[in-house]
Protein backbone atom coordinates (compact mmCIF):
# COMPACT_ATOMS: atom_id res chain seq x y z
CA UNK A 1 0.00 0.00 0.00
CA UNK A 2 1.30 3.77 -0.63
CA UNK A 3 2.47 5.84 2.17
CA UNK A 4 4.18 9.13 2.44
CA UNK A 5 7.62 9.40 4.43
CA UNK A 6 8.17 12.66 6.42
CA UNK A 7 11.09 13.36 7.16
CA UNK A 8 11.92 15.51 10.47
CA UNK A 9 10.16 15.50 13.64
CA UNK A 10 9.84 19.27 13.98
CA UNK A 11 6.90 21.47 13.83
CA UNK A 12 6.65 21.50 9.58
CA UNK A 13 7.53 17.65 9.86
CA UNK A 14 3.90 17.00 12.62
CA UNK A 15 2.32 19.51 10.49
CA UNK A 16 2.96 17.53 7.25
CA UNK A 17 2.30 14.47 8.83
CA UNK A 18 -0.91 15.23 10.73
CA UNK A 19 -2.34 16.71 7.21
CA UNK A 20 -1.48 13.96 5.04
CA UNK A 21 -3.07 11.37 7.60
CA UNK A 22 -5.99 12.94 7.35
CA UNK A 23 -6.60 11.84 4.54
CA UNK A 24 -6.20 8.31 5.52
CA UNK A 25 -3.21 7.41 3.62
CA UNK A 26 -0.61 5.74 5.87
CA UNK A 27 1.91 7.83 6.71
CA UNK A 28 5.70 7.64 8.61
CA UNK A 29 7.13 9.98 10.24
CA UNK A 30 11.11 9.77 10.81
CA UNK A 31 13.21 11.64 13.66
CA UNK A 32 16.78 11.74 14.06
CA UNK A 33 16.47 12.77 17.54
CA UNK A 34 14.94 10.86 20.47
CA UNK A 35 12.37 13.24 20.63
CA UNK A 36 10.39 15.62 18.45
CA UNK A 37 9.99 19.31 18.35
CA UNK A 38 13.11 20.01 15.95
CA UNK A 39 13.54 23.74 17.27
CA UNK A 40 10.27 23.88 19.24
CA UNK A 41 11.60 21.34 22.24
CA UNK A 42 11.76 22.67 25.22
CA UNK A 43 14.74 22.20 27.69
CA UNK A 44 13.91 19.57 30.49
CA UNK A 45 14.33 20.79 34.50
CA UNK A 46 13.23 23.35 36.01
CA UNK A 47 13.85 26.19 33.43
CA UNK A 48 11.14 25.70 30.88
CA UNK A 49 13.57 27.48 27.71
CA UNK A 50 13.08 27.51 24.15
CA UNK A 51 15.40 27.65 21.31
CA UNK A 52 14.90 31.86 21.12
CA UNK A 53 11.53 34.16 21.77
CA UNK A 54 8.98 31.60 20.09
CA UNK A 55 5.21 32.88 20.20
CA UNK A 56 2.59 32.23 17.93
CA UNK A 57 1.01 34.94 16.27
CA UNK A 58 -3.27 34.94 16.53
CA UNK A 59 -3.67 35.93 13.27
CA UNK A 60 -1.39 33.88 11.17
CA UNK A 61 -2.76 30.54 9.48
CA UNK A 62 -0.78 28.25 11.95
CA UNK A 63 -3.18 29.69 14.75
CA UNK A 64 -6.02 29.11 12.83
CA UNK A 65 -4.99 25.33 11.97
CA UNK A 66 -4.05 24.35 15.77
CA UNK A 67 -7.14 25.89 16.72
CA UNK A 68 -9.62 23.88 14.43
CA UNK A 69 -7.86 20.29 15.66
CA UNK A 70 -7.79 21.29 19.33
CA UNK A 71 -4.16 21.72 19.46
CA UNK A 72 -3.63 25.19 20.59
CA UNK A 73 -4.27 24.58 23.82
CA UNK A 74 -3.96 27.16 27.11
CA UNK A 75 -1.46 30.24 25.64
CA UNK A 76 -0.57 33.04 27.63
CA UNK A 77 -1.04 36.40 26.37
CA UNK A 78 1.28 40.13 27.04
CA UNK A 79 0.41 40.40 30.35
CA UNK A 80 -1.44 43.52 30.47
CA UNK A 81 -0.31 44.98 33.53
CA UNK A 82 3.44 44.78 32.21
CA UNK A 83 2.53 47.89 29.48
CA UNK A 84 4.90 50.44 31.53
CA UNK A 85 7.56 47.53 32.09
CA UNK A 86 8.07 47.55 28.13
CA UNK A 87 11.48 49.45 27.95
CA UNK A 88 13.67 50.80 24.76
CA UNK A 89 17.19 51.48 24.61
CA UNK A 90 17.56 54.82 23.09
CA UNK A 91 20.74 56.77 22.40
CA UNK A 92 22.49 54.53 25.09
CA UNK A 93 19.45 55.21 27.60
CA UNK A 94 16.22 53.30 28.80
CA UNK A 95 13.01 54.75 27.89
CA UNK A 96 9.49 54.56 28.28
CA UNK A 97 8.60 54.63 24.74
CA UNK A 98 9.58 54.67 21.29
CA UNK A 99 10.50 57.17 18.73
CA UNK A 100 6.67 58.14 17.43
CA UNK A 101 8.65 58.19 14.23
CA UNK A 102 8.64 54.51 14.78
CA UNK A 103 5.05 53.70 14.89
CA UNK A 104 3.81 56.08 12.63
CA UNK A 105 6.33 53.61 10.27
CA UNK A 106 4.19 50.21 11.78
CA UNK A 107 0.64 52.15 10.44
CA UNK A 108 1.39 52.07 7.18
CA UNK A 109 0.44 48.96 5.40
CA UNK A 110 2.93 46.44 3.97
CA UNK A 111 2.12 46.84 -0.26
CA UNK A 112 3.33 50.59 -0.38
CA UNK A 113 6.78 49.48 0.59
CA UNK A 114 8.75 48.11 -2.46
CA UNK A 115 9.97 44.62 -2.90
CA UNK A 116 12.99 45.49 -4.63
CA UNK A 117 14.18 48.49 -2.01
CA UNK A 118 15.90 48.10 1.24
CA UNK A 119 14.17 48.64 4.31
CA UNK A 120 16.18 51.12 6.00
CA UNK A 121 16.19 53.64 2.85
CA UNK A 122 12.56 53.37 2.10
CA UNK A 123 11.82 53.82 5.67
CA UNK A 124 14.14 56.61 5.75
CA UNK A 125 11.91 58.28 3.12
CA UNK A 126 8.95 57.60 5.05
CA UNK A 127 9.58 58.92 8.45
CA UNK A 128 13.03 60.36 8.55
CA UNK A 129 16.49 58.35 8.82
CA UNK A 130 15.78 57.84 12.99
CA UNK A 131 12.87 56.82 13.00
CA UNK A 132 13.80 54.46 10.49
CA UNK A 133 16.61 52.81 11.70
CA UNK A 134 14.99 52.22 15.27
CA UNK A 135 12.45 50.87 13.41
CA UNK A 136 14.95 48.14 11.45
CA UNK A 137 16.99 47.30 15.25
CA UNK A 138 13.12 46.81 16.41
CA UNK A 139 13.09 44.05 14.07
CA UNK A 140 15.76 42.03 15.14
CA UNK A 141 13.31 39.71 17.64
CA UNK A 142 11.23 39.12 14.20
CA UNK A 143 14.01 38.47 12.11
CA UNK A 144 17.05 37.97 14.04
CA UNK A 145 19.25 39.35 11.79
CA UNK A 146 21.83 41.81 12.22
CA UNK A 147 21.22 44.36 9.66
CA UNK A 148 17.09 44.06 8.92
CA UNK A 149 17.65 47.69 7.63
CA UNK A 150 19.57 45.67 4.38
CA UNK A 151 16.31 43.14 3.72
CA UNK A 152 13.73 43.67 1.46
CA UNK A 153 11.41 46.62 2.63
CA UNK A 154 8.08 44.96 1.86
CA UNK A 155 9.42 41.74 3.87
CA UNK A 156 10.46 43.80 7.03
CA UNK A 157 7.73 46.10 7.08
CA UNK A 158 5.03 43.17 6.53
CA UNK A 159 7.01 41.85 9.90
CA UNK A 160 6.64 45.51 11.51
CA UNK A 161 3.51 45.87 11.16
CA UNK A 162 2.45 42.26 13.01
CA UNK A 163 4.94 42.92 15.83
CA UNK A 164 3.45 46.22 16.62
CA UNK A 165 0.01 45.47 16.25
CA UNK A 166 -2.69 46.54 19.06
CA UNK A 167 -4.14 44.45 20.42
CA UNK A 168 -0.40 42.24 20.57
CA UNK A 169 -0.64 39.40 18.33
CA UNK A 170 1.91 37.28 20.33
CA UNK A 171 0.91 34.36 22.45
CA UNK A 172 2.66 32.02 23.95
CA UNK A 173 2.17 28.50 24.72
CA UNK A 174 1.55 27.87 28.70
CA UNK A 175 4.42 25.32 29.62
CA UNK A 176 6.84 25.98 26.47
CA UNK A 177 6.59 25.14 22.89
CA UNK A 178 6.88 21.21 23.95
CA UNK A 179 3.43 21.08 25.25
CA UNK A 180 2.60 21.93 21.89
CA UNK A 181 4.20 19.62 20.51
CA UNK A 182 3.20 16.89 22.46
CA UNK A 183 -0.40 17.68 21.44
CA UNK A 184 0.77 17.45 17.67
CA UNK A 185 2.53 14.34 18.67
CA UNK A 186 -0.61 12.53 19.73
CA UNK A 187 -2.95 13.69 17.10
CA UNK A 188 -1.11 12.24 14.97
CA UNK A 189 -0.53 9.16 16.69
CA UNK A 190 -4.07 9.32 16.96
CA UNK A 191 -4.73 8.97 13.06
CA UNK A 192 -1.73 6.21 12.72
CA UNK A 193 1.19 7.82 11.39
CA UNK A 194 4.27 5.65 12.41
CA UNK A 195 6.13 7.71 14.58
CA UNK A 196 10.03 6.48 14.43
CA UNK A 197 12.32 8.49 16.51
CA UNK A 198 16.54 7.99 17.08
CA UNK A 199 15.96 7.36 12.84
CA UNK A 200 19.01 9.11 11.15
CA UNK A 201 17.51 8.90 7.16
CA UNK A 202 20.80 9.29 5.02
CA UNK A 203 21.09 10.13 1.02
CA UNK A 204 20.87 6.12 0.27
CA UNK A 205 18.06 5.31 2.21
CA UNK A 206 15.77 7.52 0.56
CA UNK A 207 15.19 5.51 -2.78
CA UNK A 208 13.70 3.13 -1.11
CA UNK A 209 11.46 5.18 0.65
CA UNK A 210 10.52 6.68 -2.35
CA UNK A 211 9.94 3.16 -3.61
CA UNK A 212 6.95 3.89 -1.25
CA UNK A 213 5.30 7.07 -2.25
CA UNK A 214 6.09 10.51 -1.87
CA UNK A 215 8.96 11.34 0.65
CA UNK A 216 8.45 14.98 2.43
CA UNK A 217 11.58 16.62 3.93
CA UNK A 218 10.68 18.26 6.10
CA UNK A 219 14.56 19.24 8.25
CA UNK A 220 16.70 22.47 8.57
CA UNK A 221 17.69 23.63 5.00
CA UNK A 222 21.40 22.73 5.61
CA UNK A 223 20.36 19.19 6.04
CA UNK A 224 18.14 18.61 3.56
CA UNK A 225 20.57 20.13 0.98
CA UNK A 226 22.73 17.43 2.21
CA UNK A 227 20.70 14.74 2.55
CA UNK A 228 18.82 15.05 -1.35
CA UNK A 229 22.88 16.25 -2.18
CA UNK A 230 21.70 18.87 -3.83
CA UNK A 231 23.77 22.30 -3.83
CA UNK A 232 20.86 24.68 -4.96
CA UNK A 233 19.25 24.16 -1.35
CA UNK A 234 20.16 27.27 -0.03
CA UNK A 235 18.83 30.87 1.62
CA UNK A 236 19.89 33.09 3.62
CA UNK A 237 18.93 33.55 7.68
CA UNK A 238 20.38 34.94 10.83
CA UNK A 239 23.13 34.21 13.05
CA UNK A 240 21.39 34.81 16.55
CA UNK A 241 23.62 34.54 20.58
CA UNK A 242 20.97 33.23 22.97
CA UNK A 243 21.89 33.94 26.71
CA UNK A 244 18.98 32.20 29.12
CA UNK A 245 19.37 33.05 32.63
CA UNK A 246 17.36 32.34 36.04
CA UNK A 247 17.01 35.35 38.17
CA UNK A 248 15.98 35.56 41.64
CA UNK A 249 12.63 37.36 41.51
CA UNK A 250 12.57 41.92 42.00
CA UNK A 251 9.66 43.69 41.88
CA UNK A 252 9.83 45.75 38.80
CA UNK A 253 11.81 43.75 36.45
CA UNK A 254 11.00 44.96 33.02
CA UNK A 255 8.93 42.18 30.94
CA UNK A 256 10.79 43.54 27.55
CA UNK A 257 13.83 45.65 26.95
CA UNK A 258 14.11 46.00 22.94
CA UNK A 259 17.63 47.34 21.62
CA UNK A 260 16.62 50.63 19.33
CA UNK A 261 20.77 51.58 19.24
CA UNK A 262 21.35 48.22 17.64
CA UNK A 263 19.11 44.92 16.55
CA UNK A 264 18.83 43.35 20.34
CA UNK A 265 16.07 42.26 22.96
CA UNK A 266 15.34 40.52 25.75
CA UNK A 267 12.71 38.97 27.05
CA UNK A 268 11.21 38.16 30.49
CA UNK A 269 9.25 35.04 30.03
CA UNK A 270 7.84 34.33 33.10
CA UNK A 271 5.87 37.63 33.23
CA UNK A 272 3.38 35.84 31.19
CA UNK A 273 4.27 32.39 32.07
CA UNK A 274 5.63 31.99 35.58
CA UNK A 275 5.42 28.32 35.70
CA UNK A 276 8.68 28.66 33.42
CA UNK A 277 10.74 28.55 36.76
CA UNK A 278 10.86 27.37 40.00
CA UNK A 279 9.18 29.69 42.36
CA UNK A 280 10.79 32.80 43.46
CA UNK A 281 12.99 32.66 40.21
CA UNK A 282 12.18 34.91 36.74
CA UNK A 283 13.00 33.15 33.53
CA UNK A 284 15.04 36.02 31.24
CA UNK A 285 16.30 35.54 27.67
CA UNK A 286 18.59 38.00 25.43
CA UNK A 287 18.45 37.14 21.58
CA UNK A 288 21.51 39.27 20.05
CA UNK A 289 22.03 38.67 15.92
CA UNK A 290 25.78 39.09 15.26
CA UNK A 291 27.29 40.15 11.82
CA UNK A 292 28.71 36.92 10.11
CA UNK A 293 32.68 36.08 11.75
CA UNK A 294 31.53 38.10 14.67
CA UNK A 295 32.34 35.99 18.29
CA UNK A 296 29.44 34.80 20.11
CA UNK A 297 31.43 36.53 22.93
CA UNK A 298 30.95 39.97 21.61
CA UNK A 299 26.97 39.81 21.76
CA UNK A 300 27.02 38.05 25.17
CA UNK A 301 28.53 41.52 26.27
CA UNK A 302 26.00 43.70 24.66
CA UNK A 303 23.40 41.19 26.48
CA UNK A 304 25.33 42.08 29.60
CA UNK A 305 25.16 45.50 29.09
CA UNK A 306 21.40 45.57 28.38
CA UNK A 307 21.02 43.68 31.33
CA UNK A 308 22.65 46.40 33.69
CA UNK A 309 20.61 49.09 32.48
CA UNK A 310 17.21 46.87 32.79
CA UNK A 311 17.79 44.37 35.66
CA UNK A 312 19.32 46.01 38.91
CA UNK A 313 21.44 43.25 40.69
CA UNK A 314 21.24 40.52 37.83
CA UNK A 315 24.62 39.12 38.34
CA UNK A 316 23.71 38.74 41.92
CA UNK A 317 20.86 37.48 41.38
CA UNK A 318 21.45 35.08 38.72
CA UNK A 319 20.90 31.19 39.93
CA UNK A 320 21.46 29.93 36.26
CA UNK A 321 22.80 30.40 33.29
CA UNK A 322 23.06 28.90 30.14
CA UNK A 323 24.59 30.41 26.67
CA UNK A 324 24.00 28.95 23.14
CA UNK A 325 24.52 30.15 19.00
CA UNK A 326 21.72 29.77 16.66
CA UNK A 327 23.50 30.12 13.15
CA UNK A 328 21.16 29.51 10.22
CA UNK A 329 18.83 28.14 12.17
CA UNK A 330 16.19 31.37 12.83
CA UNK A 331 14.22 31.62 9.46
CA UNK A 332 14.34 32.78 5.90
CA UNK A 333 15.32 36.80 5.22
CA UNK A 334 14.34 38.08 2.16
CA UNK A 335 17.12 40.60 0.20
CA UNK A 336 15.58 43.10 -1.93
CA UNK A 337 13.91 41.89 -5.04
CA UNK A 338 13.27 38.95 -3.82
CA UNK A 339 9.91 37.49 -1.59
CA UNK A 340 9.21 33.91 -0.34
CA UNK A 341 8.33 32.82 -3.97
CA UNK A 342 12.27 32.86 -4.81
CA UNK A 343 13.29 30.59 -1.93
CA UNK A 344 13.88 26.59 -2.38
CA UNK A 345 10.30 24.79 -4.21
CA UNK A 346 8.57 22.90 -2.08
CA UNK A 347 7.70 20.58 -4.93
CA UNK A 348 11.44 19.30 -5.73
CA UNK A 349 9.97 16.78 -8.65
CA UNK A 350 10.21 12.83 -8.74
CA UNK A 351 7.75 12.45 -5.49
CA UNK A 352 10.13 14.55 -3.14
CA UNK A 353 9.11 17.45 -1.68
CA UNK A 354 10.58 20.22 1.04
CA UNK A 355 8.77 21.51 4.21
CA UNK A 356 10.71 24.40 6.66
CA UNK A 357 11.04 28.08 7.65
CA UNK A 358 13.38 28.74 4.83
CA UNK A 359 11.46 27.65 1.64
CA UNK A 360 9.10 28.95 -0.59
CA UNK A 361 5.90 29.56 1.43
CA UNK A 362 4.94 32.70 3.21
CA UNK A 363 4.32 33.39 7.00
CA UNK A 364 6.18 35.20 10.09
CA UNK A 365 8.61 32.73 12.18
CA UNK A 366 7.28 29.35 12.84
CA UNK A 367 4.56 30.40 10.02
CA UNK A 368 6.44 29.57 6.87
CA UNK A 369 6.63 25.83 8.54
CA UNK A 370 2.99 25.38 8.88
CA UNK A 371 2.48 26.85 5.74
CA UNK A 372 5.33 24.70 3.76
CA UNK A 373 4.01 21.46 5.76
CA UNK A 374 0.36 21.56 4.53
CA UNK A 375 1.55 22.44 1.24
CA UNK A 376 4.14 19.65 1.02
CA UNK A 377 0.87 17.27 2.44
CA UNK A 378 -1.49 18.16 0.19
CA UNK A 379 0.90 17.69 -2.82
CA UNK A 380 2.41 14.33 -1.59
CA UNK A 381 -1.94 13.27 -1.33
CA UNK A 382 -2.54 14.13 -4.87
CA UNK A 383 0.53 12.55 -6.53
CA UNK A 384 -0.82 8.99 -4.86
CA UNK A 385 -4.18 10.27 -6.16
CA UNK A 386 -5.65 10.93 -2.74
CA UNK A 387 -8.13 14.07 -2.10
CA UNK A 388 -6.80 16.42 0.18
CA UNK A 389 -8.23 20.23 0.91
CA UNK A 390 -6.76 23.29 -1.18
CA UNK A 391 -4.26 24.74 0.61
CA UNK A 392 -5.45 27.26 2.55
CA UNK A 393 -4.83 31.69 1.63
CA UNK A 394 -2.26 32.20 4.13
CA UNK A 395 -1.18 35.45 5.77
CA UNK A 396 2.12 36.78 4.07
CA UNK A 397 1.76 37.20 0.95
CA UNK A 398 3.08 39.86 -0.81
């Protein structure tokens, strides 16, 4: 009988595999890993961190798809009371709020900026060359790249206007992104896809899955490019420093301090989510993008020095710490004159197709997975002549 391989355990790999199943053609899913989440695990013990600031976003497509299969479960929202604890560094300074510059930028809607300019000088010709560049740093949590001025101006300002929207978009899910995942896990347990973790699939093993049906992979660009040996398999993303660290609790901690001197923020996640950490302990995280050849070391110190204007005490107070790189690993960024269209296909011909945040599907963050996954699904359905939904409009496009 047909089935469709999926390969990678991570959210586009679930996403892929929980689609295609529905259509009640046997599918197998294959992890590398002992357990699945690809970036979306969260660390076991008692400090509940994720690979960088994940959230999902209420009015992207991925929202609406959890939702309708009962996987979104309890999220935590901006806590509302933490408004005045939202704090910008401005000319070397905490402040209150941000250039107005700045969010008379995040009004304007996303198809008067040009594809084929740069952010930074369309911006500049918006609102003035201030405004405009606190506007790219802003950017860096949505991106996490160290120059979002240099991408494409429609693609940033599409991002801009999301991250700044009122009501806040951003939710988080209660107990980290692996409660998520375990939902995702067991729906599609639930519909028989054969889960297979510890399952490293290398370039010779996948004729004969292919022997099968169609074979989805669904794993960081850099793998599958190496795994379907195949040198065109390549886009460009961000080279983030992550610095996690467990503070003893202070009454008026901030709950964000966002870099507008330079592309930097951090984060306190147990302001919405205090079951992160052990009682009497505040989960913090600093996401820093570094220019490529640039020392982890070097944004580690700017995350320091954030950390002294924002969080009186912290090296006192600090009961763990843990420090990690995320290079190529944070999402597609689209250069001027290009869009999502131009990444990697997801339909790679012969039966094989791609799934990830750094192919050709639109969506912000953990979007362009969803959205690549139930594309990849629904293609790998009708090639074994299966009926499977149209894939659904999706937020992003531009």
């Amino acid at each position: 009988m047909p089935r469709i391989h999926v390969v990678g355990g991570g959210l586009a790999g679930l996403t892929a595999a929980i689609t295609a199943a529905e259509s009640r053609i046997p599918v197998t899913l294959h992890e590398a890993h002992h357990t699945l989440g690809g970036r979306a695990r969260t660390s076991d013990g008692p400090y509940l961190t994720n690979e960088g600031p994940h959230a999902l976003y209420r009015r992207g497509p991925h929202w609406a798809w959890l939702a309708r299969r009962g996987l979104l479960g309890p999220v935590a929202s901006v806590p509302p009371l933490e408004g005045a604890r939202f704090h910008f560094r401005r000319g070397g300074t905490l402040r209150r709020t941000p250039p107005l510059a700045l969010l008379r930028l995040a009004r304007r809607t996303a198809h008067r900026a040009p594809v084929g300019a740069g952010f930074l000088s369309w911006a500049t010709g918006q609102v003035g060359e201030e405004g405009a560049r606190a506007a790219a740093h802003y950017m860096g949590v949505a991106l996490f790249h160290h120059d979002p001025g240099s991408l494409s101006a429609a693609f940033v300002q599409e991002r801009l206007r999301r991250a700044t929207a009122l009501p806040p978009e951003a939710r988080y899910p209660v107990g980290g992104w692996a409660q998520l995942v375990d939902r995702m896990a067991s729906r599609a347990w639930n519909l028989g896809v054969r889960i297979e973790t510890a399952v490293r699939i290398g370039p010779g093993d996948l004729s004969g899955l292919r022997r099968e049906g169609p074979v989805i992979i669904a794993t960081h660009l850099d793998s599958a490019r190496t795994l379907l040996e195949d040198p065109t398999l390549t886009w460009e993303s961000g080279r983030t420093a992550l610095l996690d660290l467990a503070l003893r609790t202070r009454r008026g901690d901030p709950f964000v301090i966002s870099d507008l001197d330079a592309p930097g923020w951090i984060e306190r996640f147990t302001a919405q989510d205090p079951g992160l950490a052990p009682t009497g302990e505040q989960l913090v995280q600093a996401q820093i993008p570094l220019v490529p050849g640039t020392p982890r070391a070097d944004a580690v110190r700017r995350a320091e020095d954030l950390l002294d204007l924002g969080f009186p005490g912290w090296r006192s107070r600090t009961t763990w710490r843990r420090e990690a790189l995320a290079s190529g690993r944070t999402g597609a960024v689209d250069r001027p004159g290009t869009t999502w269209r131009d990444r990697p296909a997801v339909d790679r011909g012969d039966g094989v197709l791609l799934a990830g945040d750094q192919v050709a599907a639109p969506g912000l963050l953990s979007e362009v997975a969803f959205n690549s996954g139930i594309e990849a699904a629904v293609l790998a359905v009708r090639l074994l002549g299966g009926t499977a939904p149209h894939t659904p409009r999706t937020a992003g496009t531009p």
